[in-house]
C-alpha atoms as a PDB file:
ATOM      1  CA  UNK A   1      -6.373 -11.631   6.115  1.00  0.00           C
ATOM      2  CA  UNK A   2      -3.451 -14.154   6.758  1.00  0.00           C
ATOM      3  CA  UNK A   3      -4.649 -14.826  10.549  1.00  0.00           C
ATOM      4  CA  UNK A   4      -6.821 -18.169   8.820  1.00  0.00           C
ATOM      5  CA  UNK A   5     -10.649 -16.541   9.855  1.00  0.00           C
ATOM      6  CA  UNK A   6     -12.039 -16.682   6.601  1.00  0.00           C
ATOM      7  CA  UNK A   7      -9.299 -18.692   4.540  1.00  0.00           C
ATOM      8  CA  UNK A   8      -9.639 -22.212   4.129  1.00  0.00           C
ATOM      9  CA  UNK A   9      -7.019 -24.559   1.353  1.00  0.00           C
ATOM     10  CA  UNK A  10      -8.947 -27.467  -0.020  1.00  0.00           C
ATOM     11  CA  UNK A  11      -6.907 -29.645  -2.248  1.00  0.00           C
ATOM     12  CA  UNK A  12      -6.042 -32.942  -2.379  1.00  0.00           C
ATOM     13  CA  UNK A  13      -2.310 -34.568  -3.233  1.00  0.00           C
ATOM     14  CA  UNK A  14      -0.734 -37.554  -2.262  1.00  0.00           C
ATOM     15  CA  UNK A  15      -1.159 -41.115  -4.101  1.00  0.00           C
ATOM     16  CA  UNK A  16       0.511 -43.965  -2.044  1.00  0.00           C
ATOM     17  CA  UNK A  17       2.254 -46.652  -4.147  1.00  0.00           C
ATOM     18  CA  UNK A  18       0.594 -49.801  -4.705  1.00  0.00           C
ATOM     19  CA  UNK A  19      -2.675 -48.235  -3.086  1.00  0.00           C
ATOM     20  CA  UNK A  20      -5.612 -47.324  -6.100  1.00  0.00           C
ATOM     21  CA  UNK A  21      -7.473 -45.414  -3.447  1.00  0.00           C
ATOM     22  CA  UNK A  22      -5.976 -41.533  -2.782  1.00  0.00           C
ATOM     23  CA  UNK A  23      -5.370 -39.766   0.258  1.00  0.00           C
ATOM     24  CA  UNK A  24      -7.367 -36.666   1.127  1.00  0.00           C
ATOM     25  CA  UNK A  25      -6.072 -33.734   3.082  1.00  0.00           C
ATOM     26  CA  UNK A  26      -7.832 -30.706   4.051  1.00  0.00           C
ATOM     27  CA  UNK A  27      -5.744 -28.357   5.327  1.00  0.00           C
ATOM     28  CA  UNK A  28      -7.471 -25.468   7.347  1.00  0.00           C
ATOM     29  CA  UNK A  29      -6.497 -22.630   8.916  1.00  0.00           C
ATOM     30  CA  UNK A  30      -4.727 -23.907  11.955  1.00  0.00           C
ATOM     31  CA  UNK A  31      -2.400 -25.848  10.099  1.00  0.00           C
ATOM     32  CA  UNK A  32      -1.546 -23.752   7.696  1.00  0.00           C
ATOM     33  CA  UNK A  33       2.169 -21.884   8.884  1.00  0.00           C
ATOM     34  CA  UNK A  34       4.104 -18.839   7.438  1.00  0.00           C
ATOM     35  CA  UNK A  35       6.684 -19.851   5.120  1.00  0.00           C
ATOM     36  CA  UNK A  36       8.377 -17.241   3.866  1.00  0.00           C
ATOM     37  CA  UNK A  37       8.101 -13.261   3.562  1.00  0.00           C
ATOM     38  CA  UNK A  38       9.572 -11.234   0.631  1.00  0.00           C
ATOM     39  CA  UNK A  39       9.672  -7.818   1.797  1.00  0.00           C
ATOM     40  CA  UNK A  40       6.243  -6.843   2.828  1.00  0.00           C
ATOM     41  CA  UNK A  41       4.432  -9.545   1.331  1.00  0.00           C
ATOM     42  CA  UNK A  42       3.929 -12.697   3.760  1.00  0.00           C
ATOM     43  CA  UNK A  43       3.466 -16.580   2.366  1.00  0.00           C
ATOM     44  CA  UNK A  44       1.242 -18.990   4.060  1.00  0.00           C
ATOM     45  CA  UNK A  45       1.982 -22.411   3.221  1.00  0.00           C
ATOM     46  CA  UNK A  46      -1.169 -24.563   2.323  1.00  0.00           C
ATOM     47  CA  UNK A  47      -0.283 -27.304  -0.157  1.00  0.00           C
ATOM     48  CA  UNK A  48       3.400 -28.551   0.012  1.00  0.00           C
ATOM     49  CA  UNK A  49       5.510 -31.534   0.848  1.00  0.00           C
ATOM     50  CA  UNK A  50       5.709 -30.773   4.394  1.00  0.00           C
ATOM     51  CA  UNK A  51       1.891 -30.907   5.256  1.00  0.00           C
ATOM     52  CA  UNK A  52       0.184 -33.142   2.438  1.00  0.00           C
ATOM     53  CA  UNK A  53       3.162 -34.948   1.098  1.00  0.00           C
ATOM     54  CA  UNK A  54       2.694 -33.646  -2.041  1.00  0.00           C
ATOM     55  CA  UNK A  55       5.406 -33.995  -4.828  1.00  0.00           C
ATOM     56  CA  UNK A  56       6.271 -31.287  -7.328  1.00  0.00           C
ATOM     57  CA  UNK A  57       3.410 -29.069  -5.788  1.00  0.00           C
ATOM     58  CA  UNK A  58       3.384 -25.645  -3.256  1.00  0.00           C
ATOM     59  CA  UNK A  59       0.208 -24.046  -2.712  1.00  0.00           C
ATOM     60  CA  UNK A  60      -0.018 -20.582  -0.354  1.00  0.00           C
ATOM     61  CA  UNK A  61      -1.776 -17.807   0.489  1.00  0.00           C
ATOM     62  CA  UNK A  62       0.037 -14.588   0.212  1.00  0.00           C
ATOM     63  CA  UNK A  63      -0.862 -11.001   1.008  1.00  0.00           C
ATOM     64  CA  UNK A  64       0.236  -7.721   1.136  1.00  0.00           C
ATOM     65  CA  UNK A  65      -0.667  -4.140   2.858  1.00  0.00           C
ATOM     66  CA  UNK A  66      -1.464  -1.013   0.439  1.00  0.00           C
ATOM     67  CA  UNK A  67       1.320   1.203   0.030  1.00  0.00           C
ATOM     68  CA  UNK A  68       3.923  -2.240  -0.274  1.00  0.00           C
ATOM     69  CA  UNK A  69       5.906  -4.205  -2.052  1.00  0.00           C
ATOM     70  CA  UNK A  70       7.699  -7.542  -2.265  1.00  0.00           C
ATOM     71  CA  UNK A  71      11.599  -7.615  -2.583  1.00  0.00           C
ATOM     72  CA  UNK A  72      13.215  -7.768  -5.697  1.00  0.00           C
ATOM     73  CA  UNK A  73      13.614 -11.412  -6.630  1.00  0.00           C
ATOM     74  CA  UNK A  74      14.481 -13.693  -9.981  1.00  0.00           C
ATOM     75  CA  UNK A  75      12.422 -17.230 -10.241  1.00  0.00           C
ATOM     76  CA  UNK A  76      15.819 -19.568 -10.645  1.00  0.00           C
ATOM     77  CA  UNK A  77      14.598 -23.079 -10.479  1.00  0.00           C
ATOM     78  CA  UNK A  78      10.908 -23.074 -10.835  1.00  0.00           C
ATOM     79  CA  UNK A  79       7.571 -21.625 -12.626  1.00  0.00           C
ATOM     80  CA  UNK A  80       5.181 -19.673 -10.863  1.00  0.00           C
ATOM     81  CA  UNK A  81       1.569 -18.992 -11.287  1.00  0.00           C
ATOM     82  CA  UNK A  82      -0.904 -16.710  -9.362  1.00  0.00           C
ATOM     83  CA  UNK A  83      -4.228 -16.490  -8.500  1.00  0.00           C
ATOM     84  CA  UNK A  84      -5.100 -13.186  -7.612  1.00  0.00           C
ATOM     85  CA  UNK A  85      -8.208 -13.686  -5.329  1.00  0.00           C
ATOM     86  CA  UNK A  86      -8.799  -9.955  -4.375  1.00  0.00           C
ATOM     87  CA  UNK A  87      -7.801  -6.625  -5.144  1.00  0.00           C
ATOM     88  CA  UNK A  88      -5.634  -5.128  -7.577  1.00  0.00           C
ATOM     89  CA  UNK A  89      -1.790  -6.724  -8.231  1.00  0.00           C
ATOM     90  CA  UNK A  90       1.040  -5.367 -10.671  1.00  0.00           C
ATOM     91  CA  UNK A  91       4.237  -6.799 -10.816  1.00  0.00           C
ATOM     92  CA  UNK A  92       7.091  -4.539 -12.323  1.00  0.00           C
ATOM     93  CA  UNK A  93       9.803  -7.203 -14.252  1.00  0.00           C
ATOM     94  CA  UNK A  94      12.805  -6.981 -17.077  1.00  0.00           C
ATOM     95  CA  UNK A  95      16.148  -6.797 -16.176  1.00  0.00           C
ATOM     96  CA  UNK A  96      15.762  -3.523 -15.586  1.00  0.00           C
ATOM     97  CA  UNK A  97      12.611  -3.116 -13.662  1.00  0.00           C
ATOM     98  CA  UNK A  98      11.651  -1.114 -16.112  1.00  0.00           C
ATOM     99  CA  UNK A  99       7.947  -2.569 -17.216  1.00  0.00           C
ATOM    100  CA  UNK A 100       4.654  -2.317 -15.343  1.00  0.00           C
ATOM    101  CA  UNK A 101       1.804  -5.254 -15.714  1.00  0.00           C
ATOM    102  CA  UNK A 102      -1.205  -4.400 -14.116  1.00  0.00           C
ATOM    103  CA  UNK A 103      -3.546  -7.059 -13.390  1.00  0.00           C
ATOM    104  CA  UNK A 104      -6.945  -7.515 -10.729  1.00  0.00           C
ATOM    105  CA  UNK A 105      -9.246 -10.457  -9.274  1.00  0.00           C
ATOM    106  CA  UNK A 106      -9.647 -13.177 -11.299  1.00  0.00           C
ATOM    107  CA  UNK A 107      -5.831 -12.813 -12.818  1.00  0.00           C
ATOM    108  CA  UNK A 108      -3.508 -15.567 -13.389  1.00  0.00           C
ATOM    109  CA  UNK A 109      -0.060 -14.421 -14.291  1.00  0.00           C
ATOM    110  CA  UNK A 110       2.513 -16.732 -15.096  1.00  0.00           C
ATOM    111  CA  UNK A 111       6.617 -16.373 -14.580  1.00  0.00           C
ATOM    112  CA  UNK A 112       8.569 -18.918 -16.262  1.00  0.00           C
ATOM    113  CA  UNK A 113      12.418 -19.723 -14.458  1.00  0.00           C
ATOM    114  CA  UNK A 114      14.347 -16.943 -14.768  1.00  0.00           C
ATOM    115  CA  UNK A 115      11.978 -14.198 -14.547  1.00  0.00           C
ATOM    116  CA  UNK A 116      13.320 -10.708 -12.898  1.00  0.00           C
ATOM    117  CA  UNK A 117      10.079  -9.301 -10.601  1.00  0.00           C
ATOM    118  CA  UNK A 118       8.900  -7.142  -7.613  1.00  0.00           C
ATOM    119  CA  UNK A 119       5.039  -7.470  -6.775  1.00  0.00           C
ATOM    120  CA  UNK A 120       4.075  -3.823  -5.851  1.00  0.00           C
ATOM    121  CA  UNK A 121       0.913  -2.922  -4.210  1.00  0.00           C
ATOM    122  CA  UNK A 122      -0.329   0.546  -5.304  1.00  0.00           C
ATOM    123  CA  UNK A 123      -4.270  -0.249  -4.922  1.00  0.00           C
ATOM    124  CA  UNK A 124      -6.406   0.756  -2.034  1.00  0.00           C
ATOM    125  CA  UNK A 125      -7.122  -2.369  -0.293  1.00  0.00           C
ATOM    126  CA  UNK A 126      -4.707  -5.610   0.827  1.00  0.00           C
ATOM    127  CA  UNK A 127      -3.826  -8.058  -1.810  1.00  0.00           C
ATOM    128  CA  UNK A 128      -4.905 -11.324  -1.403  1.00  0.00           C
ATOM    129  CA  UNK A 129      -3.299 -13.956  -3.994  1.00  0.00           C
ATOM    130  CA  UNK A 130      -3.151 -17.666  -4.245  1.00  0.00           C
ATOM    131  CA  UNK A 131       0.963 -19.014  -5.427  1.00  0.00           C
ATOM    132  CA  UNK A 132       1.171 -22.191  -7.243  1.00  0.00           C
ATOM    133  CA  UNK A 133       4.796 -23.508  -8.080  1.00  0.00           C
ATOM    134  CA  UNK A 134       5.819 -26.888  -9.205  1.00  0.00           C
ATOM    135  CA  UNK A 135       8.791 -26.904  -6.598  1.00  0.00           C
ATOM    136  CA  UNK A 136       8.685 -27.051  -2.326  1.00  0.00           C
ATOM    137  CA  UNK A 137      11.912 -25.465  -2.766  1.00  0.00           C
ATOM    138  CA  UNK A 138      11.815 -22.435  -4.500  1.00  0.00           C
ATOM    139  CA  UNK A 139      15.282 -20.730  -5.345  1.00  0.00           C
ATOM    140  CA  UNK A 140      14.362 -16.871  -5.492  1.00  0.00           C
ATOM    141  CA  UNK A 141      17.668 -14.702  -4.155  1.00  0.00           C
ATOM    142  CA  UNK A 142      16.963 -10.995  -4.410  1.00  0.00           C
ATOM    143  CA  UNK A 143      17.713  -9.288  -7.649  1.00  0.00           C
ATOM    144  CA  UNK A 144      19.699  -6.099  -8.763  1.00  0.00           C
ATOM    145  CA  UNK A 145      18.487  -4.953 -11.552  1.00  0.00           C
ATOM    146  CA  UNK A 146      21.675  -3.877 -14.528  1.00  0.00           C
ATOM    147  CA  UNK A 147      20.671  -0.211 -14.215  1.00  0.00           C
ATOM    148  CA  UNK A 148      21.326  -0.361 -11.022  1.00  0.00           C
ATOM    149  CA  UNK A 149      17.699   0.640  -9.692  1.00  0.00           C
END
């Protein structure tokens, strides 16, 4: 669903100083580019400094195939939030791994810095969320959980 047919990013960033009157930008399909991919799950970039100028802002598209998952990552310099525009999501966090939440369309987790997770897609059908973070650059290294899962 990442090949830009039927998504289009409409948001608007960008005040320039000493100007009262804000700057626009609609960023469709075409200019919208991959920016990163976390194991199975791929990030389209839509809002960030790099296409709107935006400051403090990243807004992407990311999806995943049934039967995948993300890597294992920890959040270390920024907070997160998710819209999850279709299926059904469930991260698995905790230092350990060790807890399941479950969540479907319409859900808008949050993960402070410093959270431990893996996105997981058990459901029948792609997953198609929406990333908000209030970074461009987002530390995230991959995580090793202390049990050693």
């Amino acid at each position: 669903m990442l090949d830009g047919g039927n998504i289009a990013t409409h948001h608007m960033y960008r005040f320039t100083k000493g100007d009262a009157t804000p700057e626009l930008r609609i960023i469709q399909a075409s200019k919208q580019k991959i920016e990163i991919s976390s194991g199975a799950m791929t990030h389209v970039e839509g809002i960030s400094d790099s296409l709107t100028s935006a400051i403090g802002t990243q807004m992407e598209i990311s999806a995943m195939q049934t039967g995948c998952s993300s890597s294992v990552r920890v959040h270390l310099n920024c907070n997160s939030a998710l819209y999850v525009n279709r299926s059904r999501d469930k991260l698995v966090v905790g230092e350990n791994l060790d807890q399941d939440i479950e969540f479907g369309t319409a859900g808008y987790p949050f993960s402070p810095i410093d959270t431990q997770l893996q996105s997981v897609n058990d459901a029948d059908e792609e997953i198609v969320d929406c990333p908000v973070r209030n970074t461009y650059v987002e530390t995230m290294p991959e995580y090793s959980p202390r049990g050693g899962a």
